[in-house]
PDB file of N, CA and C in Angstrom:
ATOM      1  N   UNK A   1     -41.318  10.201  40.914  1.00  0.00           N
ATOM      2  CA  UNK A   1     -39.897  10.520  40.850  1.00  0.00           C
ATOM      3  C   UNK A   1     -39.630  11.918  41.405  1.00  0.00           C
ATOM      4  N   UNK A   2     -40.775  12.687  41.322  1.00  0.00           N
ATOM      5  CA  UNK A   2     -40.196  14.261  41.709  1.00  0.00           C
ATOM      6  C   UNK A   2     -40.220  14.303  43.054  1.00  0.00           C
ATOM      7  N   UNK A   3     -40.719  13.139  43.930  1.00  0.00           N
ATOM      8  CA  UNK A   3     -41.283  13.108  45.392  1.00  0.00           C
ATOM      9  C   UNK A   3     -39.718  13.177  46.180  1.00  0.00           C
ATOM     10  N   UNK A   4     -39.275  12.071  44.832  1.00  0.00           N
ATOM     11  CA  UNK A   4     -37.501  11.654  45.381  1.00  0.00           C
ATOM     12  C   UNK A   4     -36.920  12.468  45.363  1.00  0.00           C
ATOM     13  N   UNK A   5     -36.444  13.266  44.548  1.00  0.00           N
ATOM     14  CA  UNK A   5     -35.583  14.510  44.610  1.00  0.00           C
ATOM     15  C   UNK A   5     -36.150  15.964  44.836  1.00  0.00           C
ATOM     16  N   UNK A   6     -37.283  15.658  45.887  1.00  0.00           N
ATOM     17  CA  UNK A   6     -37.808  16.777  45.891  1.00  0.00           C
ATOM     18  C   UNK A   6     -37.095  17.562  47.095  1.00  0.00           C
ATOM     19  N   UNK A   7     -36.262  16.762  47.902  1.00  0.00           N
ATOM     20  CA  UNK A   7     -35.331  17.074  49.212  1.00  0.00           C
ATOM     21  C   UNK A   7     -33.899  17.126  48.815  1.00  0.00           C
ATOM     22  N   UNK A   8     -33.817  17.066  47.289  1.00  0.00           N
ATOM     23  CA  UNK A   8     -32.005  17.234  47.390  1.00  0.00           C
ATOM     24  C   UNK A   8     -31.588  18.950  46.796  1.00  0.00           C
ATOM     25  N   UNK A   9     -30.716  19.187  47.666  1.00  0.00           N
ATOM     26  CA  UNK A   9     -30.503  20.695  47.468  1.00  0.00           C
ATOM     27  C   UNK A   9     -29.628  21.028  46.921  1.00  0.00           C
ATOM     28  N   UNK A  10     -29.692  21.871  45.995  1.00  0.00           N
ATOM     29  CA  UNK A  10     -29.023  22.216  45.004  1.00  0.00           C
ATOM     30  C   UNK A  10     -27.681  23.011  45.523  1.00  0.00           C
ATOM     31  N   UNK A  11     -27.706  23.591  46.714  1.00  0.00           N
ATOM     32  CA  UNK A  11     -26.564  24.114  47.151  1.00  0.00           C
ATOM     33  C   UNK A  11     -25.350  23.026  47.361  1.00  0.00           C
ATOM     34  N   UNK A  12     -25.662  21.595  47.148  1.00  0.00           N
ATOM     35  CA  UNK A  12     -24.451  20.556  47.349  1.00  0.00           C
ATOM     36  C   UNK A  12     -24.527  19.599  46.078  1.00  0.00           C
ATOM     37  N   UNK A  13     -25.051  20.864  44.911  1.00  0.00           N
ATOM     38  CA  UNK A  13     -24.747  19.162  43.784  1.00  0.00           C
ATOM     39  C   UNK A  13     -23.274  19.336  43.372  1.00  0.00           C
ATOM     40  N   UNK A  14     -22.849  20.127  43.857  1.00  0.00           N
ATOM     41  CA  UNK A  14     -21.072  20.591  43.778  1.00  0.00           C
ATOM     42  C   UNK A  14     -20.588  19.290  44.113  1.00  0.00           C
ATOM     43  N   UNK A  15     -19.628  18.445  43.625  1.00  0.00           N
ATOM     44  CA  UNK A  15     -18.398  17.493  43.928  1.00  0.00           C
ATOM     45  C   UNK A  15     -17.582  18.161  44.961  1.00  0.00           C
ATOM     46  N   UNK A  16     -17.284  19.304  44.777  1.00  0.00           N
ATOM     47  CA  UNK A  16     -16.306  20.110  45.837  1.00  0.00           C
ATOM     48  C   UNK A  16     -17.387  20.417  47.057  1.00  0.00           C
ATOM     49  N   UNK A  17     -18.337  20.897  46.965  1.00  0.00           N
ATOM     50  CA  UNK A  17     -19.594  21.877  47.700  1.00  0.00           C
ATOM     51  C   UNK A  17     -19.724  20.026  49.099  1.00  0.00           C
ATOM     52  N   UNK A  18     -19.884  19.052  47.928  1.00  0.00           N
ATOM     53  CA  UNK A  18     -20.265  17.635  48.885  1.00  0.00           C
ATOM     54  C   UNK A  18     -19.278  17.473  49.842  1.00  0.00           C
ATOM     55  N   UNK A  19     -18.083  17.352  49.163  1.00  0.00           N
ATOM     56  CA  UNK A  19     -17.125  17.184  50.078  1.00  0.00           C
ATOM     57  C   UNK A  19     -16.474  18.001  50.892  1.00  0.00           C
ATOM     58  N   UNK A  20     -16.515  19.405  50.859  1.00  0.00           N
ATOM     59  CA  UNK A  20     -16.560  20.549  52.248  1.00  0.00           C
ATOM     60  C   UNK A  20     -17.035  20.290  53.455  1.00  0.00           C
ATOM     61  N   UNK A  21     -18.600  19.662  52.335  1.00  0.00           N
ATOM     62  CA  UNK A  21     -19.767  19.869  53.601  1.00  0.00           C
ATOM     63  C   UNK A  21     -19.231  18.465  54.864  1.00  0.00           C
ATOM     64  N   UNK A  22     -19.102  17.379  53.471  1.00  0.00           N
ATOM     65  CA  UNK A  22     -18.506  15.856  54.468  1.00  0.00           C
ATOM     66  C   UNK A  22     -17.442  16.186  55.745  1.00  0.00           C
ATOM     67  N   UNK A  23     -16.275  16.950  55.009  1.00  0.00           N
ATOM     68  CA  UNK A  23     -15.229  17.154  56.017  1.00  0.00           C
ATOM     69  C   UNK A  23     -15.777  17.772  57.135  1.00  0.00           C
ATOM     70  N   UNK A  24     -16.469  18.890  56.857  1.00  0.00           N
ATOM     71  CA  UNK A  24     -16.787  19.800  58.043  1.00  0.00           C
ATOM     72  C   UNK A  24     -18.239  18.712  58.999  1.00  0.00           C
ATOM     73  N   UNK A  25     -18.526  17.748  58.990  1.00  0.00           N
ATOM     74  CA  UNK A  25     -19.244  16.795  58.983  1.00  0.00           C
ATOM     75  C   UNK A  25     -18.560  15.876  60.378  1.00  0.00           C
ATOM     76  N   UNK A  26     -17.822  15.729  59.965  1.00  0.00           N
ATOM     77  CA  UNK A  26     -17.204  14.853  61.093  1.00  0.00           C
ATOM     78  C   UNK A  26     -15.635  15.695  61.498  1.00  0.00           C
ATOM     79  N   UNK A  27     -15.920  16.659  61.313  1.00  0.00           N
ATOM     80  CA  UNK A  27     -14.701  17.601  62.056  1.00  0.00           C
ATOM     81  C   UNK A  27     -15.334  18.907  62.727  1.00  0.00           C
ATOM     82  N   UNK A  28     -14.840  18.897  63.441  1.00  0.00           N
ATOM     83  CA  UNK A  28     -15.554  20.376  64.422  1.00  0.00           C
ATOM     84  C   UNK A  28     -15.401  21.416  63.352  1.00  0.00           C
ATOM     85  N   UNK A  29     -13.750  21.859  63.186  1.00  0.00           N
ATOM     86  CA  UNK A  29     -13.205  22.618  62.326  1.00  0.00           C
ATOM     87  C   UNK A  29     -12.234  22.433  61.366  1.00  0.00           C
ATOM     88  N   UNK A  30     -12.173  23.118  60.317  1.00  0.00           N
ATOM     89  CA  UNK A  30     -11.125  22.531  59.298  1.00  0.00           C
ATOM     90  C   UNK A  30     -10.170  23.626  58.468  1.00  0.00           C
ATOM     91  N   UNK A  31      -9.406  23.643  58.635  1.00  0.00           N
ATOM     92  CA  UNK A  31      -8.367  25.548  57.939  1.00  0.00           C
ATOM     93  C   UNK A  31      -8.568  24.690  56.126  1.00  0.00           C
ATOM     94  N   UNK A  32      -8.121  26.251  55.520  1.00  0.00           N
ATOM     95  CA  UNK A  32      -8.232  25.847  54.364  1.00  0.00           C
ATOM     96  C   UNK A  32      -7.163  24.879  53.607  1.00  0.00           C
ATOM     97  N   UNK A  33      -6.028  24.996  54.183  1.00  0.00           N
ATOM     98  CA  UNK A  33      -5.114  24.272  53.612  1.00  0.00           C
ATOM     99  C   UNK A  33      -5.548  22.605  53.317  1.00  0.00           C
ATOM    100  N   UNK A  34      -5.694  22.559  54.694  1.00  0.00           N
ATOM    101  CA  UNK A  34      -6.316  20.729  55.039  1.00  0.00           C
ATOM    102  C   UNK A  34      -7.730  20.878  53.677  1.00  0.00           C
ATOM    103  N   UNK A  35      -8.393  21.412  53.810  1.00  0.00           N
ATOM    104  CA  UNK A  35      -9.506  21.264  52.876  1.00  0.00           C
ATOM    105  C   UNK A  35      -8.850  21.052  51.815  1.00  0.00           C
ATOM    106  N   UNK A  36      -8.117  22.302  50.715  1.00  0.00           N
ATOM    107  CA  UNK A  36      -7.454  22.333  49.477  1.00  0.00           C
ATOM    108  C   UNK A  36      -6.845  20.245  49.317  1.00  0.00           C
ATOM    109  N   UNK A  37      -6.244  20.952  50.786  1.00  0.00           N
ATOM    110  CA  UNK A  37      -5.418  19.006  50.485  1.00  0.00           C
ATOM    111  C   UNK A  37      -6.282  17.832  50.359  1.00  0.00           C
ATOM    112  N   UNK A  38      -7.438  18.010  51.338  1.00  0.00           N
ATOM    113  CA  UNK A  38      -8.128  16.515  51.524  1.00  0.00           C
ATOM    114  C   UNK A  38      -8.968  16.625  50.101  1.00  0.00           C
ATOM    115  N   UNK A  39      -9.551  17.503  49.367  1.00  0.00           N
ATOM    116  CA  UNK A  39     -10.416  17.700  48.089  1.00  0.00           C
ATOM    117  C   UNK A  39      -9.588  17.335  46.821  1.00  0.00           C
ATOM    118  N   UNK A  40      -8.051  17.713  47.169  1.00  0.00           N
ATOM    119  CA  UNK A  40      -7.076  18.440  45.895  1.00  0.00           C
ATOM    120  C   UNK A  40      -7.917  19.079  45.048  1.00  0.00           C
ATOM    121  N   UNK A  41      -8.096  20.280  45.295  1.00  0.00           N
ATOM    122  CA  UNK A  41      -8.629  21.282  44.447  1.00  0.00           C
ATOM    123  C   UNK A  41      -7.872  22.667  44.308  1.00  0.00           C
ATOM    124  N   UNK A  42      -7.541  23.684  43.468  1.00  0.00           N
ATOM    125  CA  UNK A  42      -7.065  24.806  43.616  1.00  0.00           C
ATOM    126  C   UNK A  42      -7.293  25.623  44.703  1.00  0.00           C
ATOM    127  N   UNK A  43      -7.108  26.851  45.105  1.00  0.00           N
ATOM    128  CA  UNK A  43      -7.411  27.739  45.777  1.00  0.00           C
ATOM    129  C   UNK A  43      -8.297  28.759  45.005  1.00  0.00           C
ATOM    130  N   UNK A  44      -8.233  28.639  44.251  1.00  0.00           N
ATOM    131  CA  UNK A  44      -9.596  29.619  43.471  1.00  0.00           C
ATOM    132  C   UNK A  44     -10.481  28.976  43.472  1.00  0.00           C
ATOM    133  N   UNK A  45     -10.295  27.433  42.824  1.00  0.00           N
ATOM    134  CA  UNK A  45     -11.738  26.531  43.269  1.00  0.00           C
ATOM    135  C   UNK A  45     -12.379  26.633  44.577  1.00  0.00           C
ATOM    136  N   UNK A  46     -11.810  26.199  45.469  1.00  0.00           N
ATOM    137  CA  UNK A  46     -11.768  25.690  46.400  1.00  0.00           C
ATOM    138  C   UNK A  46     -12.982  27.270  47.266  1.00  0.00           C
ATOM    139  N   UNK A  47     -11.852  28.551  46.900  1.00  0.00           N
ATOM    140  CA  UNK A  47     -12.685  29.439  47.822  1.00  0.00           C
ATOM    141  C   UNK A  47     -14.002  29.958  46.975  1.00  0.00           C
ATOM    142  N   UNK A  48     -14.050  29.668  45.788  1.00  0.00           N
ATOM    143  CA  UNK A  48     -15.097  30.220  45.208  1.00  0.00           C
ATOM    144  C   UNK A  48     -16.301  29.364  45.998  1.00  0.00           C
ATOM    145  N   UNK A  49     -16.476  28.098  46.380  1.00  0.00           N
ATOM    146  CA  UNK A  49     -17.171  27.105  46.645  1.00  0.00           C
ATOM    147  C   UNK A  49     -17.984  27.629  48.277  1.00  0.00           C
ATOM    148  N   UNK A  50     -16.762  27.581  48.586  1.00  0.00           N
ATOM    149  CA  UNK A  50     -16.848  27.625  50.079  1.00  0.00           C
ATOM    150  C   UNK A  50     -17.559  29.572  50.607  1.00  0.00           C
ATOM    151  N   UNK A  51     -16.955  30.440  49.258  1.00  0.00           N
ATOM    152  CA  UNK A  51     -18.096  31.722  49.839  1.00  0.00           C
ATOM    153  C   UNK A  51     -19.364  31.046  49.562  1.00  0.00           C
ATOM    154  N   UNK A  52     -19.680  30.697  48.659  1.00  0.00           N
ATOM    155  CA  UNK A  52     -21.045  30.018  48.097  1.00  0.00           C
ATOM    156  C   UNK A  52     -21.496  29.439  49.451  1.00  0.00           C
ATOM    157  N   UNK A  53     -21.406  28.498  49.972  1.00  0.00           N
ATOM    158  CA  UNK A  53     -21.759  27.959  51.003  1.00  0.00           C
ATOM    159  C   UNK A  53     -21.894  28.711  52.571  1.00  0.00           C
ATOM    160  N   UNK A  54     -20.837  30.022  52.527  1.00  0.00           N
ATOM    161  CA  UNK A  54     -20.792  31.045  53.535  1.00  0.00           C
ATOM    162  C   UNK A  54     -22.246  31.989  53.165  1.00  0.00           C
ATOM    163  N   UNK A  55     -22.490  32.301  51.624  1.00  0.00           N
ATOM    164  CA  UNK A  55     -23.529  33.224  51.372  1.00  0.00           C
ATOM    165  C   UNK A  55     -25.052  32.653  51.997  1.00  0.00           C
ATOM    166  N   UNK A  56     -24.715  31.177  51.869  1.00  0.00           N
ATOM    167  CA  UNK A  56     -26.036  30.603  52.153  1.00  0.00           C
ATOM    168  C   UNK A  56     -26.283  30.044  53.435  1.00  0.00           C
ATOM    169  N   UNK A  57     -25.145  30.392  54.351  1.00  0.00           N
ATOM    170  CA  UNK A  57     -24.873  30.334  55.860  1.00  0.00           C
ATOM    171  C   UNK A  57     -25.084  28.502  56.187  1.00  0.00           C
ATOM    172  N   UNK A  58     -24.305  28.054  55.558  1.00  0.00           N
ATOM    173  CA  UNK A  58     -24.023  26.595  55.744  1.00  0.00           C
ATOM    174  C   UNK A  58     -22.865  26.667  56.407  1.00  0.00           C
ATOM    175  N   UNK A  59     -21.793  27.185  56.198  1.00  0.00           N
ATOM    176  CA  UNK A  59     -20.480  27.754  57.235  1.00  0.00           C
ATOM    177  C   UNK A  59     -20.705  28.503  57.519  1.00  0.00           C
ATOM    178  N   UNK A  60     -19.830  28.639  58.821  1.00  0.00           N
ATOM    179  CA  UNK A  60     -19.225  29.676  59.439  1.00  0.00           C
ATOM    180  C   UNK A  60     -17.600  29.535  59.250  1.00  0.00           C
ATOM    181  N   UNK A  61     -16.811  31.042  58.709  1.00  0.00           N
ATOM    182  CA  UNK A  61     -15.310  31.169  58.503  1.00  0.00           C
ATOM    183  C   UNK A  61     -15.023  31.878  59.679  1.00  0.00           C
ATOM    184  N   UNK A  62     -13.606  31.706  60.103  1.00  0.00           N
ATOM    185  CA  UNK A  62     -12.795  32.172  61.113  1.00  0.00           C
ATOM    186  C   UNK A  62     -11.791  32.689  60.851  1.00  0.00           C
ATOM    187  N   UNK A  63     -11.052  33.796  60.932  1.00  0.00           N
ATOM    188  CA  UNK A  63     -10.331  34.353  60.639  1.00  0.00           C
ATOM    189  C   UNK A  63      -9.259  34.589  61.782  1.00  0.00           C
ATOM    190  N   UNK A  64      -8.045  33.999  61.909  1.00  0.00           N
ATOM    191  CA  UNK A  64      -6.600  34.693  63.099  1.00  0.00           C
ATOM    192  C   UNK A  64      -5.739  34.502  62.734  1.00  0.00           C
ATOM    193  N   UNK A  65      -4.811  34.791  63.455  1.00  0.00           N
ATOM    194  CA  UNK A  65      -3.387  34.913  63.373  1.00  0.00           C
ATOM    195  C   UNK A  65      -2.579  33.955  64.112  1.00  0.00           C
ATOM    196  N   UNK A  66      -1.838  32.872  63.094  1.00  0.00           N
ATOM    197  CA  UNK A  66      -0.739  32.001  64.196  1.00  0.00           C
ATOM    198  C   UNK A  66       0.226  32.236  63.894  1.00  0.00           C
ATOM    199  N   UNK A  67       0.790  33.211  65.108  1.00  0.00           N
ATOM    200  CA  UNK A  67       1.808  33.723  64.908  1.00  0.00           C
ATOM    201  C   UNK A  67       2.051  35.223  64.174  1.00  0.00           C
ATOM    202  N   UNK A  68       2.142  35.072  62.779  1.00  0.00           N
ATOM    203  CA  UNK A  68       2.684  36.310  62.288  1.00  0.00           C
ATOM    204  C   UNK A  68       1.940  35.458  60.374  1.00  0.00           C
ATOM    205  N   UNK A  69       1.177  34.337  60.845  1.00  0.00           N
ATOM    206  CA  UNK A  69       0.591  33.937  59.854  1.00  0.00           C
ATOM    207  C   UNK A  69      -1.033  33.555  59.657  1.00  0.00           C
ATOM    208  N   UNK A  70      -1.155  34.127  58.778  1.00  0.00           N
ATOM    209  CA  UNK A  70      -3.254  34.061  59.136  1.00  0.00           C
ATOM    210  C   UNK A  70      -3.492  32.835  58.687  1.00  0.00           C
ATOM    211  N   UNK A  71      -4.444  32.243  59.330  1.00  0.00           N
ATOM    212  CA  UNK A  71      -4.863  31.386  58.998  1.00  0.00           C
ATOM    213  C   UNK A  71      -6.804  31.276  59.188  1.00  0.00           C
ATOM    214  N   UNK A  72      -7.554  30.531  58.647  1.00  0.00           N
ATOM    215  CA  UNK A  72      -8.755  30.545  57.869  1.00  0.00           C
ATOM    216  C   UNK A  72      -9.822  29.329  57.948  1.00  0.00           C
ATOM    217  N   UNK A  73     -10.469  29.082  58.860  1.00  0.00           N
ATOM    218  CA  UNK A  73     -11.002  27.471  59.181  1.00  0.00           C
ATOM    219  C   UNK A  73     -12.633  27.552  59.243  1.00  0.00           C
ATOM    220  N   UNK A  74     -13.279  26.819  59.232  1.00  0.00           N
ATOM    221  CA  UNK A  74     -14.358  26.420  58.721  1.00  0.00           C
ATOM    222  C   UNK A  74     -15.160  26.430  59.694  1.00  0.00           C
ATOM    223  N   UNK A  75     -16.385  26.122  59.812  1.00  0.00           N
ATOM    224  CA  UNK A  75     -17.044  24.869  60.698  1.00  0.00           C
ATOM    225  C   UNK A  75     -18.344  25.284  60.311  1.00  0.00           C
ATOM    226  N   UNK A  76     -19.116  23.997  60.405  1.00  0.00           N
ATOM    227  CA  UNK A  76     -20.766  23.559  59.399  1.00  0.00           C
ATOM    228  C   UNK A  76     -21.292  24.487  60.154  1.00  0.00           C
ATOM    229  N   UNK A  77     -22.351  25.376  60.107  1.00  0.00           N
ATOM    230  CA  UNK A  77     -23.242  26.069  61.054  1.00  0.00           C
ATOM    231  C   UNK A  77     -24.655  25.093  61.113  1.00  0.00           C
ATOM    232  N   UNK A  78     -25.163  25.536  62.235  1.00  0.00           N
ATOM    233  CA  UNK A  78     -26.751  24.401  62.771  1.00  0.00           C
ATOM    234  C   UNK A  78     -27.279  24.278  61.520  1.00  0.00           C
ATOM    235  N   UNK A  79     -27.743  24.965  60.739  1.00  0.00           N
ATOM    236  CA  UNK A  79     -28.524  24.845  59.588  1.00  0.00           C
ATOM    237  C   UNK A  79     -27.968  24.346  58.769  1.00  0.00           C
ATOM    238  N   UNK A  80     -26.459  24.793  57.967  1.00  0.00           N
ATOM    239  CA  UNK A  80     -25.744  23.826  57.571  1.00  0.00           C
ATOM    240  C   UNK A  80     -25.752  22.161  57.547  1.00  0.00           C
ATOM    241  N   UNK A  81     -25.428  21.993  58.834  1.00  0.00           N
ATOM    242  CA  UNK A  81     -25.695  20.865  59.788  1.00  0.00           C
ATOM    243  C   UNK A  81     -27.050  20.133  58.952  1.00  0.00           C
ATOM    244  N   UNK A  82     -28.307  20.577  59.093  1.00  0.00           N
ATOM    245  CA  UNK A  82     -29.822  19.978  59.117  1.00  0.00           C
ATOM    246  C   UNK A  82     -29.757  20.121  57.654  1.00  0.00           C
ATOM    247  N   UNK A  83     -29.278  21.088  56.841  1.00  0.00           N
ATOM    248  CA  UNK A  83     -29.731  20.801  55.444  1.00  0.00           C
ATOM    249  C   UNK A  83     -29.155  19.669  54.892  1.00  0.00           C
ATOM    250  N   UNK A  84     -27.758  19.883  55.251  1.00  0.00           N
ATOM    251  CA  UNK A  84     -26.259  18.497  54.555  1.00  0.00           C
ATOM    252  C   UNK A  84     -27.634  17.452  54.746  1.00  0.00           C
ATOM    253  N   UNK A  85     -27.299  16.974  56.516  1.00  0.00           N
ATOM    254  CA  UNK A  85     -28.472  15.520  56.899  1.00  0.00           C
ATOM    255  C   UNK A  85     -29.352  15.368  55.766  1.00  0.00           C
ATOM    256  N   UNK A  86     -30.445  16.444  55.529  1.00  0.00           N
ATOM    257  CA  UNK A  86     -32.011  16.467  54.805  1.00  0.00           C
ATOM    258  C   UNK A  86     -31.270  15.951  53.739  1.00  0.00           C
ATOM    259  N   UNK A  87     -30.054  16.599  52.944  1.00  0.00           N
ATOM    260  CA  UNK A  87     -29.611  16.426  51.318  1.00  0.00           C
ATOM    261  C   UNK A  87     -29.284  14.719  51.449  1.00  0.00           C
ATOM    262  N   UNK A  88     -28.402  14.244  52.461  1.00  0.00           N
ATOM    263  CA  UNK A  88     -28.020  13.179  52.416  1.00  0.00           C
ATOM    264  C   UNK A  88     -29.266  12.008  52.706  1.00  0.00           C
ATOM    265  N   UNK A  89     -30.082  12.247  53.254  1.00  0.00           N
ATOM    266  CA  UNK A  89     -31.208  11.678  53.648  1.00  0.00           C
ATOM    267  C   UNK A  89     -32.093  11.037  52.252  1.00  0.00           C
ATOM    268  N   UNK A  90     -32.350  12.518  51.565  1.00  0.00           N
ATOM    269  CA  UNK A  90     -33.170  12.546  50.047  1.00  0.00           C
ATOM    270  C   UNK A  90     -32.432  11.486  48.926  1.00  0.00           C
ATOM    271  N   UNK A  91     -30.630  11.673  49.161  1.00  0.00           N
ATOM    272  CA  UNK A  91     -29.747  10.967  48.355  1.00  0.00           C
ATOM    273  C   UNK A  91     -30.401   9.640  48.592  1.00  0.00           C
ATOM    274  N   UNK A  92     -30.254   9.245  49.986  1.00  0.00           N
ATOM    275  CA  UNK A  92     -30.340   7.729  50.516  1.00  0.00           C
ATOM    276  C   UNK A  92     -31.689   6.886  49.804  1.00  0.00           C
ATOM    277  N   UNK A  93     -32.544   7.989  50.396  1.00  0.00           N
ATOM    278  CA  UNK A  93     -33.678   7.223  49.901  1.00  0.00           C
ATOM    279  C   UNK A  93     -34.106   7.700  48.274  1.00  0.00           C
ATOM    280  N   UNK A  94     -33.283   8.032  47.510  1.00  0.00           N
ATOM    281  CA  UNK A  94     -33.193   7.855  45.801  1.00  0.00           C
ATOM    282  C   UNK A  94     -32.601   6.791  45.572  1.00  0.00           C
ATOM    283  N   UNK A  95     -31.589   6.039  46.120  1.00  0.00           N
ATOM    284  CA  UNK A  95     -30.810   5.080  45.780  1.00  0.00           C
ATOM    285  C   UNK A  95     -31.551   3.815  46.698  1.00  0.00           C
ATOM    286  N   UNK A  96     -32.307   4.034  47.251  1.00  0.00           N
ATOM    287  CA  UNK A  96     -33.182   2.592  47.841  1.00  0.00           C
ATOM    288  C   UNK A  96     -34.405   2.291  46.919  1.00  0.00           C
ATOM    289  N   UNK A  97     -35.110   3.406  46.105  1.00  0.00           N
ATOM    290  CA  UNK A  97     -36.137   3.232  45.510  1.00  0.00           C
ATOM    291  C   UNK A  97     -35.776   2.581  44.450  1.00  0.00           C
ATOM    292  N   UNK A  98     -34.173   2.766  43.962  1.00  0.00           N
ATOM    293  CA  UNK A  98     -33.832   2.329  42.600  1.00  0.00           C
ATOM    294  C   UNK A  98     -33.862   0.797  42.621  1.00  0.00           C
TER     295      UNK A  98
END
C-alpha cells in the first residue's frame, strides 16, 4: 500500500490546491477572478492556496494593468506541469489497484 501512495503529493491534497492545478491544466492562463468563480471559493481562500503553490513554484503569477485596473493570472510552470501529471498518475493507479 505505501508503494501506491508513495507518488501522491501532498502539495495537491487541497480540494482548492486540485482544482487550480486542473484549471491551469487545460488553460494556458487563468486571472483570479475566473478561478474564485470556477472553484467558488473566497478571496482569502482562494489566494492563500495559490501563494502556497507559487512558494513551491508550481505557478507562475502575472501581474498588469487593463486599463486603469490590475489584474492577476496564473499559469502551471514545467514542473508544476510534471508534478500535477506524477500526482494524477499515483491517484490513477490507487484507484485501479482497488
Amino acid at each position: 500500500m505505501k508503494d501506491l501512495i508513495s507518488n501522491i503529493n501532498k502539495v495537491f491534497e487541497s480540494r482548492v490546491r486540485l482544482g487550480i492545478m486542473s484549471v491551469l491544466m487545460v488553460n494556458e492562463s487563468c486571472d483570479f477572478n475566473s478561478l474564485k468563480e470556477a472553484l467558488d471559493v473566497t478571496d482569502g481562500n482562494l489566494a492563500s492556496h495559490l501563494k502556497a503553490l507559487e512558494e513551491k513554484g508550481m505557478i507562475k503569477v502575472y501581474k498588469k494593468f487593463i486599463g486603469r485596473k490590475p489584474n492577476t493570472s496564473y499559469t502551471a510552470t514545467e514542473a508544476g506541469n510534471a508534478e500535477f501529471r506524477q500526482h494524477l498518475k499515483a491517484l490513477e493507479s490507487l484507484i485501479r489497484e482497488r
